[in-house]
PDB file of N, CA and C in Angstrom:
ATOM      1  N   UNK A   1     -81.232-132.143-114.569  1.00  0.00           N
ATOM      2  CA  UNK A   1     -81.618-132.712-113.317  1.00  0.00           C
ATOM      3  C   UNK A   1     -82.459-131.747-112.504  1.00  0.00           C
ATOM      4  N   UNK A   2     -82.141-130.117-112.541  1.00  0.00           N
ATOM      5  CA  UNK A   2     -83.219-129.536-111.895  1.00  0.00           C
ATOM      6  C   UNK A   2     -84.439-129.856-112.466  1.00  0.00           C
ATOM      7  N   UNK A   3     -84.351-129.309-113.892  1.00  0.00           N
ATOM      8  CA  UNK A   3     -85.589-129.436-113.839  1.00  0.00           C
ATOM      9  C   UNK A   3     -86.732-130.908-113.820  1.00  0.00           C
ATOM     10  N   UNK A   4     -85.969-131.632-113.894  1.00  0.00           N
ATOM     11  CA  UNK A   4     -87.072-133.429-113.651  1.00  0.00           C
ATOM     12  C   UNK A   4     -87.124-133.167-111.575  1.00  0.00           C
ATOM     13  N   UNK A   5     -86.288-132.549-110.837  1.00  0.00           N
ATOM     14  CA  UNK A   5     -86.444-132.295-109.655  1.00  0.00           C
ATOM     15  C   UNK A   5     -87.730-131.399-109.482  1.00  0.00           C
ATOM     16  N   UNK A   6     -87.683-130.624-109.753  1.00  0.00           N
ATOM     17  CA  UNK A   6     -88.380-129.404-110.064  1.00  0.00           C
ATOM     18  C   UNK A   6     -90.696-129.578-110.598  1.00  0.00           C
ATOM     19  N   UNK A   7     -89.768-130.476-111.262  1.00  0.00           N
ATOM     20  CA  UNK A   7     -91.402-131.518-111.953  1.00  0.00           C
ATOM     21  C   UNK A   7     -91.819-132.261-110.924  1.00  0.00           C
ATOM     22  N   UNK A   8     -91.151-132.960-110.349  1.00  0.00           N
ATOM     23  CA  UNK A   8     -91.639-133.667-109.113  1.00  0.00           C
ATOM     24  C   UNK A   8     -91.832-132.951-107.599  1.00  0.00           C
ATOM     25  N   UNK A   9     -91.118-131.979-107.504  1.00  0.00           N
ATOM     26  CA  UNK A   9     -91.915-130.933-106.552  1.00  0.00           C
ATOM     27  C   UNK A   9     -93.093-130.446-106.797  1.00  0.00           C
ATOM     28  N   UNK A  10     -93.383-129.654-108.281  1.00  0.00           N
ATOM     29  CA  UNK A  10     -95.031-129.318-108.494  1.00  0.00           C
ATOM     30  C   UNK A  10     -95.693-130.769-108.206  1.00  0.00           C
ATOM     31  N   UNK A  11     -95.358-132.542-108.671  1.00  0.00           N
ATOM     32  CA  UNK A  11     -96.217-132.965-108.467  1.00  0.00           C
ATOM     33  C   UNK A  11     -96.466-133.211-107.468  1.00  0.00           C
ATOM     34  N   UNK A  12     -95.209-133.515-106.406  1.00  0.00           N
ATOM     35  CA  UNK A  12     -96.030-133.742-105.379  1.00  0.00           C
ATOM     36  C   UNK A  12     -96.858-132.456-104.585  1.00  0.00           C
ATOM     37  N   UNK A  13     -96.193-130.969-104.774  1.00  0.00           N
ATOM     38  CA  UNK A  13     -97.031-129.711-104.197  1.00  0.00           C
ATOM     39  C   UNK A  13     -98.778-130.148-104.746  1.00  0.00           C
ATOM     40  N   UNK A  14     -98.775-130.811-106.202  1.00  0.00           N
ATOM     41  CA  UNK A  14    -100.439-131.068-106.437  1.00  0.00           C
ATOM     42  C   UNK A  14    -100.558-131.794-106.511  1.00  0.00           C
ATOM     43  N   UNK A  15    -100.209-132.942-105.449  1.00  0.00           N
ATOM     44  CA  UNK A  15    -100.921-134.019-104.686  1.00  0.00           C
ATOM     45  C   UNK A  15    -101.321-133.209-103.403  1.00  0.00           C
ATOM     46  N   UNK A  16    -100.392-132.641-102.317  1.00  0.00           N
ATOM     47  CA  UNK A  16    -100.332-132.135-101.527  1.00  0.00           C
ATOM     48  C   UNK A  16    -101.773-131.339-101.264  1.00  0.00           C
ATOM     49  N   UNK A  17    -102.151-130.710-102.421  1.00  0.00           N
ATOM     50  CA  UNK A  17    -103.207-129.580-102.128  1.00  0.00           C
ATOM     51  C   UNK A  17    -104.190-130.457-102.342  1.00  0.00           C
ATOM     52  N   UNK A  18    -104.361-131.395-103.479  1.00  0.00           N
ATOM     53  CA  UNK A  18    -105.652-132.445-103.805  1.00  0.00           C
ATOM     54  C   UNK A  18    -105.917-132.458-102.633  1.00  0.00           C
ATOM     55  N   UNK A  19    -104.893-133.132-101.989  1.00  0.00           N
ATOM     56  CA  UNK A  19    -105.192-134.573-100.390  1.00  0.00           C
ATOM     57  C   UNK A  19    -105.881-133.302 -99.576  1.00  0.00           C
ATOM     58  N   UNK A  20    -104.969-132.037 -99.243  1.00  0.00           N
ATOM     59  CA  UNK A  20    -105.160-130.784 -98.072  1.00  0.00           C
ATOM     60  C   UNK A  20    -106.411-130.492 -98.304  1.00  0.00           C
ATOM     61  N   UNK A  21    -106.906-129.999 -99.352  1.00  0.00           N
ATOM     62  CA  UNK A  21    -108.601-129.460 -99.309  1.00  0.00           C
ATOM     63  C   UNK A  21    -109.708-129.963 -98.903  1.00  0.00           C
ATOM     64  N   UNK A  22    -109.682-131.315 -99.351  1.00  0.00           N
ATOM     65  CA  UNK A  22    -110.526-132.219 -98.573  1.00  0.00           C
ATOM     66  C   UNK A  22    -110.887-132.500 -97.562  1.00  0.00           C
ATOM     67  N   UNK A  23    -109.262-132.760 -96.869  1.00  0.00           N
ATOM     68  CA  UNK A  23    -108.928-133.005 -95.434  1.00  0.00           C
ATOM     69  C   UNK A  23    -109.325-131.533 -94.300  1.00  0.00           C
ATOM     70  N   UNK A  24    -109.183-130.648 -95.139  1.00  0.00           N
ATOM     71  CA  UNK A  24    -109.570-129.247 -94.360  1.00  0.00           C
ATOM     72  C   UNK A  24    -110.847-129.171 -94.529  1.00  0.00           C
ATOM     73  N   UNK A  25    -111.375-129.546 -95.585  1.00  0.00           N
ATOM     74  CA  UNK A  25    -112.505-129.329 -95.342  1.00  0.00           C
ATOM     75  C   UNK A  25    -113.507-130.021 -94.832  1.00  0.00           C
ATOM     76  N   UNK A  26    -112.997-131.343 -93.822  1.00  0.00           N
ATOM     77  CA  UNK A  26    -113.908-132.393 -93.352  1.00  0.00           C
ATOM     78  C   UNK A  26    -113.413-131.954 -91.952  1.00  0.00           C
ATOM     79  N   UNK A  27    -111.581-131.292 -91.656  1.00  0.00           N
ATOM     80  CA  UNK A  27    -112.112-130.867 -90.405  1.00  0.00           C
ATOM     81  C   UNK A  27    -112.784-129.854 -89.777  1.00  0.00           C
ATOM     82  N   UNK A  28    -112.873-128.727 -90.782  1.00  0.00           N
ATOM     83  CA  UNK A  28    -114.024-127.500 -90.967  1.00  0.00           C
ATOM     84  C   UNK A  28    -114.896-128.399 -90.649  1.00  0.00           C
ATOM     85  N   UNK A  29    -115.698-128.805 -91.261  1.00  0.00           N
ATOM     86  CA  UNK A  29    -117.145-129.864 -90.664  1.00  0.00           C
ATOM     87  C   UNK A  29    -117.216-130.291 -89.392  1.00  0.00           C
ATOM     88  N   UNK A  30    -116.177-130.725 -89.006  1.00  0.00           N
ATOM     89  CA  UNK A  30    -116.464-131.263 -87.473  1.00  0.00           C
ATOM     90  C   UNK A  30    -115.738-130.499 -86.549  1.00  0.00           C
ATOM     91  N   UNK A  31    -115.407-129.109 -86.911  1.00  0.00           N
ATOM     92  CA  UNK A  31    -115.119-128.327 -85.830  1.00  0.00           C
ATOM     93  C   UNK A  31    -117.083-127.651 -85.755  1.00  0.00           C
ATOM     94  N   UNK A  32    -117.316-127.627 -86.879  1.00  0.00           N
ATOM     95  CA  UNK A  32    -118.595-126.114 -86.892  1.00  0.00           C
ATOM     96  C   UNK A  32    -119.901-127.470 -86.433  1.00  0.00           C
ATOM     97  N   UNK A  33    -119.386-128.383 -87.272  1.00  0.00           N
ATOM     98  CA  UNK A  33    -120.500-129.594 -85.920  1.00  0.00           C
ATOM     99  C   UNK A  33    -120.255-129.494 -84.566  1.00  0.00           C
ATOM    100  N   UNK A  34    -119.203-129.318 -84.097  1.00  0.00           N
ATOM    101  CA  UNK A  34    -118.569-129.470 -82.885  1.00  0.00           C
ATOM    102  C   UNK A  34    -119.442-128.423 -81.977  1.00  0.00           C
ATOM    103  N   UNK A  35    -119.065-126.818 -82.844  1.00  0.00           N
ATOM    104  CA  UNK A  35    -119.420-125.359 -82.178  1.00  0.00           C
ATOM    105  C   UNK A  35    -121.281-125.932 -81.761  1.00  0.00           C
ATOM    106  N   UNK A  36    -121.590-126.433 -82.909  1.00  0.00           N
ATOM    107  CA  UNK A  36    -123.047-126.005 -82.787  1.00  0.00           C
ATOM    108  C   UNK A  36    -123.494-126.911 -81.762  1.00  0.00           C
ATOM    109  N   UNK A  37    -123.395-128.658 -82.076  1.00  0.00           N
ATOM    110  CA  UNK A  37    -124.108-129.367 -81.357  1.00  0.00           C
ATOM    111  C   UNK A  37    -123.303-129.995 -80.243  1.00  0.00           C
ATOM    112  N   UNK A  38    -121.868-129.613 -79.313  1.00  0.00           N
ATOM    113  CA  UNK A  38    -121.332-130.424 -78.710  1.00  0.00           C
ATOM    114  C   UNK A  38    -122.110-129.844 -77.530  1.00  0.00           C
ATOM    115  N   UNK A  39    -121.601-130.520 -75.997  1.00  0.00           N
ATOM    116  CA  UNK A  39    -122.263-130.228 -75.092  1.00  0.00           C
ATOM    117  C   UNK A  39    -121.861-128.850 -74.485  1.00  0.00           C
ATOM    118  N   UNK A  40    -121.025-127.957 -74.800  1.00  0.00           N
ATOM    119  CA  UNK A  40    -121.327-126.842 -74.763  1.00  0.00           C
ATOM    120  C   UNK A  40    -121.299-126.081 -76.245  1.00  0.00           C
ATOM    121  N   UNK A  41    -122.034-126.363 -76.900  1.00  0.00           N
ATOM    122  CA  UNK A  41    -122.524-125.484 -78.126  1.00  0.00           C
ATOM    123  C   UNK A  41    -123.552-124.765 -78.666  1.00  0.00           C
ATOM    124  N   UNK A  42    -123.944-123.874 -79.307  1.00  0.00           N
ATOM    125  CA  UNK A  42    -124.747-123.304 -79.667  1.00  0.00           C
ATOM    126  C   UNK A  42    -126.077-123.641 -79.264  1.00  0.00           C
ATOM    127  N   UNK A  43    -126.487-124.753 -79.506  1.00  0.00           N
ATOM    128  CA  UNK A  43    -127.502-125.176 -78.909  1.00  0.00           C
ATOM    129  C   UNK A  43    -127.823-125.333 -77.819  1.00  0.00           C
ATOM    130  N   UNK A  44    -126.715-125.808 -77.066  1.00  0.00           N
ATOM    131  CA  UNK A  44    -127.082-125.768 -75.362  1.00  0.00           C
ATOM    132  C   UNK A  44    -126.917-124.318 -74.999  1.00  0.00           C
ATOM    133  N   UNK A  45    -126.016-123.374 -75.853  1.00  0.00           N
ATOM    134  CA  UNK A  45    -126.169-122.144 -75.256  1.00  0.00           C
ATOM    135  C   UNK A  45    -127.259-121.314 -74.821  1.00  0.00           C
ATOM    136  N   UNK A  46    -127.958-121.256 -76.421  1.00  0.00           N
ATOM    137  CA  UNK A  46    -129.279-120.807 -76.504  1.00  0.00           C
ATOM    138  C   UNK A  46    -130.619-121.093 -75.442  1.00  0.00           C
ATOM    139  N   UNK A  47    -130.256-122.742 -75.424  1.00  0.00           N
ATOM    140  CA  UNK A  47    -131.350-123.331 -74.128  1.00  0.00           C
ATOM    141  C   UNK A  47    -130.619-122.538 -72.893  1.00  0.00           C
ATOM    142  N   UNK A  48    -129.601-122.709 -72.541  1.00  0.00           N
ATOM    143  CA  UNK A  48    -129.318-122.110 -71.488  1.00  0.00           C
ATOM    144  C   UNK A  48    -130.086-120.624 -70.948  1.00  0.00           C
ATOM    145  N   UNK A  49    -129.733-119.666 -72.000  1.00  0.00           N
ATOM    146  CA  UNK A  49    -130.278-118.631 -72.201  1.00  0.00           C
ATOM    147  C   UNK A  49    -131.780-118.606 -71.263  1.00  0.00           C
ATOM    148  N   UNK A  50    -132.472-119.109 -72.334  1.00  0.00           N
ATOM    149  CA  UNK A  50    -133.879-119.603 -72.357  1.00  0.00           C
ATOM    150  C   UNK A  50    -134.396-119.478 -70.910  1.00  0.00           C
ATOM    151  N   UNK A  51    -133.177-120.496 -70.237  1.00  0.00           N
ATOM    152  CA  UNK A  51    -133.687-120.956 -69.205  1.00  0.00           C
ATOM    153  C   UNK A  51    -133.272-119.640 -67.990  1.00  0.00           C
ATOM    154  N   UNK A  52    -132.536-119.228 -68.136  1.00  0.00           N
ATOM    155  CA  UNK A  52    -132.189-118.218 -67.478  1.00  0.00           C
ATOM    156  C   UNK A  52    -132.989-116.738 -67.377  1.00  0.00           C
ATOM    157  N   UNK A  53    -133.802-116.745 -69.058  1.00  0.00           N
ATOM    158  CA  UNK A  53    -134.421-115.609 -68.912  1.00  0.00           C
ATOM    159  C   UNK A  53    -135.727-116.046 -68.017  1.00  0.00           C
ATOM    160  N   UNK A  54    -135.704-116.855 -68.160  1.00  0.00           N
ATOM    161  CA  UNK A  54    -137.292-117.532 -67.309  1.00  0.00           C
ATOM    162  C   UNK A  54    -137.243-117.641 -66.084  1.00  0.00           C
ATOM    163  N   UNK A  55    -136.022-117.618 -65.589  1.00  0.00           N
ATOM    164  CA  UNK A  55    -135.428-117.853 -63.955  1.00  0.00           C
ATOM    165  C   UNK A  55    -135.521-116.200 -63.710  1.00  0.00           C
ATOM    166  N   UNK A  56    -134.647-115.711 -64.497  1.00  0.00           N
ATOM    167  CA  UNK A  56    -134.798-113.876 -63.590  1.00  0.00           C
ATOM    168  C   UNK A  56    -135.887-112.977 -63.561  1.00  0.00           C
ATOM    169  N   UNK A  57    -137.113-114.079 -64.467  1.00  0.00           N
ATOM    170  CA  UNK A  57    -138.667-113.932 -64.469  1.00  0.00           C
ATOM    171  C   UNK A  57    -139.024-113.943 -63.213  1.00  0.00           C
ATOM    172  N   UNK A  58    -138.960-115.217 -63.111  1.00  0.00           N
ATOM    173  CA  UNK A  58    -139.634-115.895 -61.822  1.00  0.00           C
ATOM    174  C   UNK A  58    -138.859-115.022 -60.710  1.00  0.00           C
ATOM    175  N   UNK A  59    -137.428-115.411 -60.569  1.00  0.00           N
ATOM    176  CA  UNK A  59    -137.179-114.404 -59.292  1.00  0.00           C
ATOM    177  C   UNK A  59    -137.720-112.916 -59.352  1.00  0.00           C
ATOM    178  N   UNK A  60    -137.725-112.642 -60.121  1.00  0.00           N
ATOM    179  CA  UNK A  60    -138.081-111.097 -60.200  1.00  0.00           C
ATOM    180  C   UNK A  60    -139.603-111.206 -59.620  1.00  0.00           C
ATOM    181  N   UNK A  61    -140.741-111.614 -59.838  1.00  0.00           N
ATOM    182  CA  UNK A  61    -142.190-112.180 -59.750  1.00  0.00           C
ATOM    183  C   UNK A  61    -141.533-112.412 -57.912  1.00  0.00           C
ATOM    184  N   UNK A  62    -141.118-113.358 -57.770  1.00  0.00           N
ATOM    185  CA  UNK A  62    -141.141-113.882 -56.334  1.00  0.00           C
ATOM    186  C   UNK A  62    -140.731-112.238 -55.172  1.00  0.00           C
ATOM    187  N   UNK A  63    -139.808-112.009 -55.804  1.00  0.00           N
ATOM    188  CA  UNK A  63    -139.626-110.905 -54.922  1.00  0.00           C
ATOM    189  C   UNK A  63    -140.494-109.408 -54.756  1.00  0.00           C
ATOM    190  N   UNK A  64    -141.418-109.994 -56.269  1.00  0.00           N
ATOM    191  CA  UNK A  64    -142.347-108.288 -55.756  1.00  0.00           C
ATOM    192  C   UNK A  64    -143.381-109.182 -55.191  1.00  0.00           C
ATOM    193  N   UNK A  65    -143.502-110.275 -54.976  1.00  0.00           N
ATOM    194  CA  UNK A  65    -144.592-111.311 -53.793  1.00  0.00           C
ATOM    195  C   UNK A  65    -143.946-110.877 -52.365  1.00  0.00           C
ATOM    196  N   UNK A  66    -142.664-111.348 -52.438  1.00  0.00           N
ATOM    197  CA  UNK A  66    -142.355-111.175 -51.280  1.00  0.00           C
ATOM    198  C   UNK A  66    -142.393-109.512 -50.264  1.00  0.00           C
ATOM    199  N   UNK A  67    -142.157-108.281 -51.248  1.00  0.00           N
ATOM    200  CA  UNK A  67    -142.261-107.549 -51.135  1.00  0.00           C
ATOM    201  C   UNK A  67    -143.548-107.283 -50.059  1.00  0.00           C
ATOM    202  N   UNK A  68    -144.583-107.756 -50.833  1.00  0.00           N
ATOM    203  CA  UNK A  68    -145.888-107.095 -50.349  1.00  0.00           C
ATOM    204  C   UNK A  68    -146.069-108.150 -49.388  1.00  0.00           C
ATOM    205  N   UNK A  69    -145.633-109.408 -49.243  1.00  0.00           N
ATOM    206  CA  UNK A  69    -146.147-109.799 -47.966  1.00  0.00           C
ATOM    207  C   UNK A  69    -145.171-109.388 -46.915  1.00  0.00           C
ATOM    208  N   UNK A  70    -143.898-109.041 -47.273  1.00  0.00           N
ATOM    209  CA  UNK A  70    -143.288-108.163 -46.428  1.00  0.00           C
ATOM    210  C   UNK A  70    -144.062-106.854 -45.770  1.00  0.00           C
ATOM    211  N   UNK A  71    -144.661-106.231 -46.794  1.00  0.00           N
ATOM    212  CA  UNK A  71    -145.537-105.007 -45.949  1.00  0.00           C
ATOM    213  C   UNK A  71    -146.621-105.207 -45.321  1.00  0.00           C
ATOM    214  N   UNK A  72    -147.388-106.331 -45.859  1.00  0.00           N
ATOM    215  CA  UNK A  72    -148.458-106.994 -45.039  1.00  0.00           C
ATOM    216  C   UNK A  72    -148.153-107.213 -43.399  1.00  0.00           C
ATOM    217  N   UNK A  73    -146.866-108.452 -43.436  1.00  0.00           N
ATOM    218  CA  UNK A  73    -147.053-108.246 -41.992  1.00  0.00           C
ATOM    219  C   UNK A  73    -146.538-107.471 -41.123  1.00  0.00           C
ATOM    220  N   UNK A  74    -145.643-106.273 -41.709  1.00  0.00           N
ATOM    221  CA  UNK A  74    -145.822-104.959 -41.282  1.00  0.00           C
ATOM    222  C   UNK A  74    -146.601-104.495 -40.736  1.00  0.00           C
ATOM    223  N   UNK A  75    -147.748-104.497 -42.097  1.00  0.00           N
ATOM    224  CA  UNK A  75    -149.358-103.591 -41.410  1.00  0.00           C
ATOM    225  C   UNK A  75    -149.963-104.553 -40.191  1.00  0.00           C
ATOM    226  N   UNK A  76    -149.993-105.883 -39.839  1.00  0.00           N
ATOM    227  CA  UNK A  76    -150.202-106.481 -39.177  1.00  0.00           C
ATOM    228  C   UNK A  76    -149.637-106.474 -37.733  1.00  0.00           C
ATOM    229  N   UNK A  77    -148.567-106.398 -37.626  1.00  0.00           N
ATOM    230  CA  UNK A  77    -147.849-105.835 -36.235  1.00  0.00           C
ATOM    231  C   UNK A  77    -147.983-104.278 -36.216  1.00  0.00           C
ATOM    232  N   UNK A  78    -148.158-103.441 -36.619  1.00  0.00           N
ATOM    233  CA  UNK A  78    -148.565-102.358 -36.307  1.00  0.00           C
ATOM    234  C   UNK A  78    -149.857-101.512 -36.391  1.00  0.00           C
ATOM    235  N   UNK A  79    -150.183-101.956 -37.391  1.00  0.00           N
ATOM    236  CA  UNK A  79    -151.900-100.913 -37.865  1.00  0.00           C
ATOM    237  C   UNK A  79    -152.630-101.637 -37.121  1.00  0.00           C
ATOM    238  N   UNK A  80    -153.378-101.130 -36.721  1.00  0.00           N
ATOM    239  CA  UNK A  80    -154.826-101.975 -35.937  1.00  0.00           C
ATOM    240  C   UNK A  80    -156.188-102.088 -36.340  1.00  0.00           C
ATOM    241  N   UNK A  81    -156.067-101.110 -37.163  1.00  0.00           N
ATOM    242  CA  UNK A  81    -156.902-100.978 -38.224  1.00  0.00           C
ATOM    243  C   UNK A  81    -156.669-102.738 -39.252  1.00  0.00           C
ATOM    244  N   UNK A  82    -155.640-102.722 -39.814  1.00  0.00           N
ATOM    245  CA  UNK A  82    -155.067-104.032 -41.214  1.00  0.00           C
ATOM    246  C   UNK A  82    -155.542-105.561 -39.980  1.00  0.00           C
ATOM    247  N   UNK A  83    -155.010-104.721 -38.503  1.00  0.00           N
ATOM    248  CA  UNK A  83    -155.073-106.099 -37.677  1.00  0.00           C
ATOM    249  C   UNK A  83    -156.725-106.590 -37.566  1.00  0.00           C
ATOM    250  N   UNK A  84    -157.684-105.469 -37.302  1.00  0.00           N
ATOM    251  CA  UNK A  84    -159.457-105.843 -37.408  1.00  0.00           C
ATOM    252  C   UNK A  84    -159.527-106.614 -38.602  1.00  0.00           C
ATOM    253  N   UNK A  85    -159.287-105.645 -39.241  1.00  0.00           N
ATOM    254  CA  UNK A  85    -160.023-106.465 -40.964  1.00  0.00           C
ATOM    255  C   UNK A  85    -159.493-107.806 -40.960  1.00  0.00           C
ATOM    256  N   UNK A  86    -158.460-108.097 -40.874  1.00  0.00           N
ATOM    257  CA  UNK A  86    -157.947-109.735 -40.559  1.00  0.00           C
ATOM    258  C   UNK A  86    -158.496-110.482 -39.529  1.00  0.00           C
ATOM    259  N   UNK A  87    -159.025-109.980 -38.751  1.00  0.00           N
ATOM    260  CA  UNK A  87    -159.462-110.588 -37.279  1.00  0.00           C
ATOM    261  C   UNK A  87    -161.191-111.446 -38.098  1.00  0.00           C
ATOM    262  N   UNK A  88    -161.749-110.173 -38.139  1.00  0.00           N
ATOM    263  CA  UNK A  88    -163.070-109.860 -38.922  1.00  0.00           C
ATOM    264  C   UNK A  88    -163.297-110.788 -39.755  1.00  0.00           C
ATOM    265  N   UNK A  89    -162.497-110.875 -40.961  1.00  0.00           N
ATOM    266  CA  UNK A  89    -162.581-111.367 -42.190  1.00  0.00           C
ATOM    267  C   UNK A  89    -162.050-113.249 -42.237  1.00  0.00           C
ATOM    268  N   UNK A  90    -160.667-113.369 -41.503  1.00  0.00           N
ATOM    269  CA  UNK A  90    -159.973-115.016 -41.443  1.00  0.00           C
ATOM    270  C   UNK A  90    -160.676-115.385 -40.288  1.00  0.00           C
ATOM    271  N   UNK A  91    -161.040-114.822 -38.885  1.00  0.00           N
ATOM    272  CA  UNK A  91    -162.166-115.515 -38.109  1.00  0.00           C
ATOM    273  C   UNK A  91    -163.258-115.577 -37.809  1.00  0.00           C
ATOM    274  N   UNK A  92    -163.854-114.484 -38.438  1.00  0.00           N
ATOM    275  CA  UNK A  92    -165.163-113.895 -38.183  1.00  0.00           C
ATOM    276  C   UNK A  92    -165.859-112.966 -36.827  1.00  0.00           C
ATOM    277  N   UNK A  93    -164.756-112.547 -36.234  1.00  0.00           N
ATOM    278  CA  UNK A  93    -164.594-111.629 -34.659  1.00  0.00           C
ATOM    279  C   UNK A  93    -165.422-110.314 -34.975  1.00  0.00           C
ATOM    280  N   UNK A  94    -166.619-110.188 -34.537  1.00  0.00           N
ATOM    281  CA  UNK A  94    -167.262-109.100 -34.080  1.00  0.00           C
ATOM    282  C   UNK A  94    -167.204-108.723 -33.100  1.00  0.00           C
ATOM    283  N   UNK A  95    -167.959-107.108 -33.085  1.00  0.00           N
ATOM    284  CA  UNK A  95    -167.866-106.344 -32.321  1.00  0.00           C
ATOM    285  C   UNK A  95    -168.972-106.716 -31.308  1.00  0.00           C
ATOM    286  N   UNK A  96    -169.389-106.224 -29.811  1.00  0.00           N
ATOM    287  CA  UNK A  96    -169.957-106.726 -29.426  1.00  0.00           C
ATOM    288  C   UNK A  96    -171.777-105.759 -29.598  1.00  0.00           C
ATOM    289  N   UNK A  97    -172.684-106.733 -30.158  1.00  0.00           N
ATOM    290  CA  UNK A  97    -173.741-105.949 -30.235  1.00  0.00           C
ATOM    291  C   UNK A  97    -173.868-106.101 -32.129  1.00  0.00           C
ATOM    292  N   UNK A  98    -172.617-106.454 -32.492  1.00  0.00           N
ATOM    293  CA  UNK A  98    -172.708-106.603 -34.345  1.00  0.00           C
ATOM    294  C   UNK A  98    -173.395-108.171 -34.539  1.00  0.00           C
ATOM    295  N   UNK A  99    -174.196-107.650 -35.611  1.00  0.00           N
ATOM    296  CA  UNK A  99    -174.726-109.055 -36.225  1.00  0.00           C
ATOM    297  C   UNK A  99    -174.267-109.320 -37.959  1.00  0.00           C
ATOM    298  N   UNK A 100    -173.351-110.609 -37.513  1.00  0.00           N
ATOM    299  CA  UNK A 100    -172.824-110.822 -38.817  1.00  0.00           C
ATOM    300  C   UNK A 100    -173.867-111.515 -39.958  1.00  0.00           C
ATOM    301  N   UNK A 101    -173.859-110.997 -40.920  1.00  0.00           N
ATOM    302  CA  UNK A 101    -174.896-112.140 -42.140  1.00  0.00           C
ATOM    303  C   UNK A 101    -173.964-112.918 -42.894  1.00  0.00           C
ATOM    304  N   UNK A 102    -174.369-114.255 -43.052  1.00  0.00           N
ATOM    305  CA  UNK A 102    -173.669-114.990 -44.198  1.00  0.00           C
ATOM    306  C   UNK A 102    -174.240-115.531 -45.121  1.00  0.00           C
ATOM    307  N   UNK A 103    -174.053-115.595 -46.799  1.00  0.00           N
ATOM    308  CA  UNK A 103    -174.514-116.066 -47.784  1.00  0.00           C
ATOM    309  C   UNK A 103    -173.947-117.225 -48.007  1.00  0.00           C
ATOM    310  N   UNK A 104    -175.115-118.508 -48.341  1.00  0.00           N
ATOM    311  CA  UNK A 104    -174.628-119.653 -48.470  1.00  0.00           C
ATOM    312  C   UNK A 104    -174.032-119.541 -50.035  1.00  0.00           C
ATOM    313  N   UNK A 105    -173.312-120.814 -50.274  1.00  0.00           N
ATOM    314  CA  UNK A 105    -172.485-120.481 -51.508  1.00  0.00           C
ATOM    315  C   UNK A 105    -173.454-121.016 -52.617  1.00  0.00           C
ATOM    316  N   UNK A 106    -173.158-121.188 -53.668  1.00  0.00           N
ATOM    317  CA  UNK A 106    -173.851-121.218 -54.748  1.00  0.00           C
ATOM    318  C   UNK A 106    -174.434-122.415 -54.578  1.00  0.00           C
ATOM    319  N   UNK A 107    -175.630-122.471 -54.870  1.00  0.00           N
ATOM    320  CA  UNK A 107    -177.130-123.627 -54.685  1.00  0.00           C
ATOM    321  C   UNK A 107    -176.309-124.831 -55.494  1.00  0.00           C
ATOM    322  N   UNK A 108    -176.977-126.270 -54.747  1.00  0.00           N
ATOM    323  CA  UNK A 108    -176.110-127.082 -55.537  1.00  0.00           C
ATOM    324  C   UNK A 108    -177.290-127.144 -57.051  1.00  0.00           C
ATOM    325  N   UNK A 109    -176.979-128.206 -57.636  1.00  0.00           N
ATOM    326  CA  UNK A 109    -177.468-128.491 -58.922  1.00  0.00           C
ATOM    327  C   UNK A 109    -178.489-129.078 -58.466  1.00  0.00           C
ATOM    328  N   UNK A 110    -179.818-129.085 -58.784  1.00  0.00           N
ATOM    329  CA  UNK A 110    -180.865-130.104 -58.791  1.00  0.00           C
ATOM    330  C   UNK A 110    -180.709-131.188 -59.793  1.00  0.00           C
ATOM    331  N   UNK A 111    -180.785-132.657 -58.835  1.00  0.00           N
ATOM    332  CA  UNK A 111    -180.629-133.380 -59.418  1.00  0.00           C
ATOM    333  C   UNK A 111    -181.426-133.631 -60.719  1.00  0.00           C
ATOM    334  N   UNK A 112    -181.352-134.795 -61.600  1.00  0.00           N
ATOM    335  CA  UNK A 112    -182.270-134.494 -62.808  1.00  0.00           C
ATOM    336  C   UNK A 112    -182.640-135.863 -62.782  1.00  0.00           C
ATOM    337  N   UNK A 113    -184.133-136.332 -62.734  1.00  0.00           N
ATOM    338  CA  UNK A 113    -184.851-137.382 -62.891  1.00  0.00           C
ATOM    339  C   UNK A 113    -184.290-138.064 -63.951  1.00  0.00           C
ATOM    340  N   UNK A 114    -184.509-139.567 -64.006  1.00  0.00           N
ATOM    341  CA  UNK A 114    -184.104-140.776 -65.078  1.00  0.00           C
ATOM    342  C   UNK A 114    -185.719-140.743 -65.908  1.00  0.00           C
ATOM    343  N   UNK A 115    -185.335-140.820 -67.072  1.00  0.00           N
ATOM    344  CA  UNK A 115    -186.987-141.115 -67.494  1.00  0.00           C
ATOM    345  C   UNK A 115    -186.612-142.890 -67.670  1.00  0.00           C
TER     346      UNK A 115
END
């Protein structure tokens, strides 16, 4: 009697493993589907990334803008010198007795006859 007991434990232990390998290995599949393409997975990670290195771009860019127009209107409330050249240049404020010249901008196109 053990051993016909004994026979039917190995068979069912190799049913057991038949059925288990399969089954493990389809939920292996949809865990490593899971990692890569769920909505937080590999893929959205990477975009994430992406998007982030492009953001501490841009902020980084914005703030050495901001920087210098920070010193700009610095020089503007204080230099008087930065304050002429702006006066001069965005309104055209001369001195008195200065004669300003201006160049017209580029000639238009001559039109071109129909034959």
């Amino acid at each position: 009697m053990d051993k016909s007991i004994q026979r039917i434990r190995e068979q069912v232990g190799g049913w057991r493993r038949r059925l288990a390998t399969p089954i493990v290995a389809v939920l292996l599949a949809l865990a490593g589907y899971y990692v890569v393409f769920s909505a937080n997975g590999l893929m959205v990670y990477q975009q994430k990334r992406r998007e982030s290195r492009d953001l501490d771009r841009q902020i980084k860019t914005l703030q050495q803008q901001n920087s210098g127009m920070e010193q700009q209107v610095k020089a503007l409330k204080s230099n008087p010198q930065t304050i002429e050249k702006e006066a001069r240049e965005r309104f055209g404020y001369t001195r008195p007795g200065e004669v300003v010249f201006t160049l017209p901008t580029a000639p238009a196109a001559p039109a071109k006859e129909k034959k």
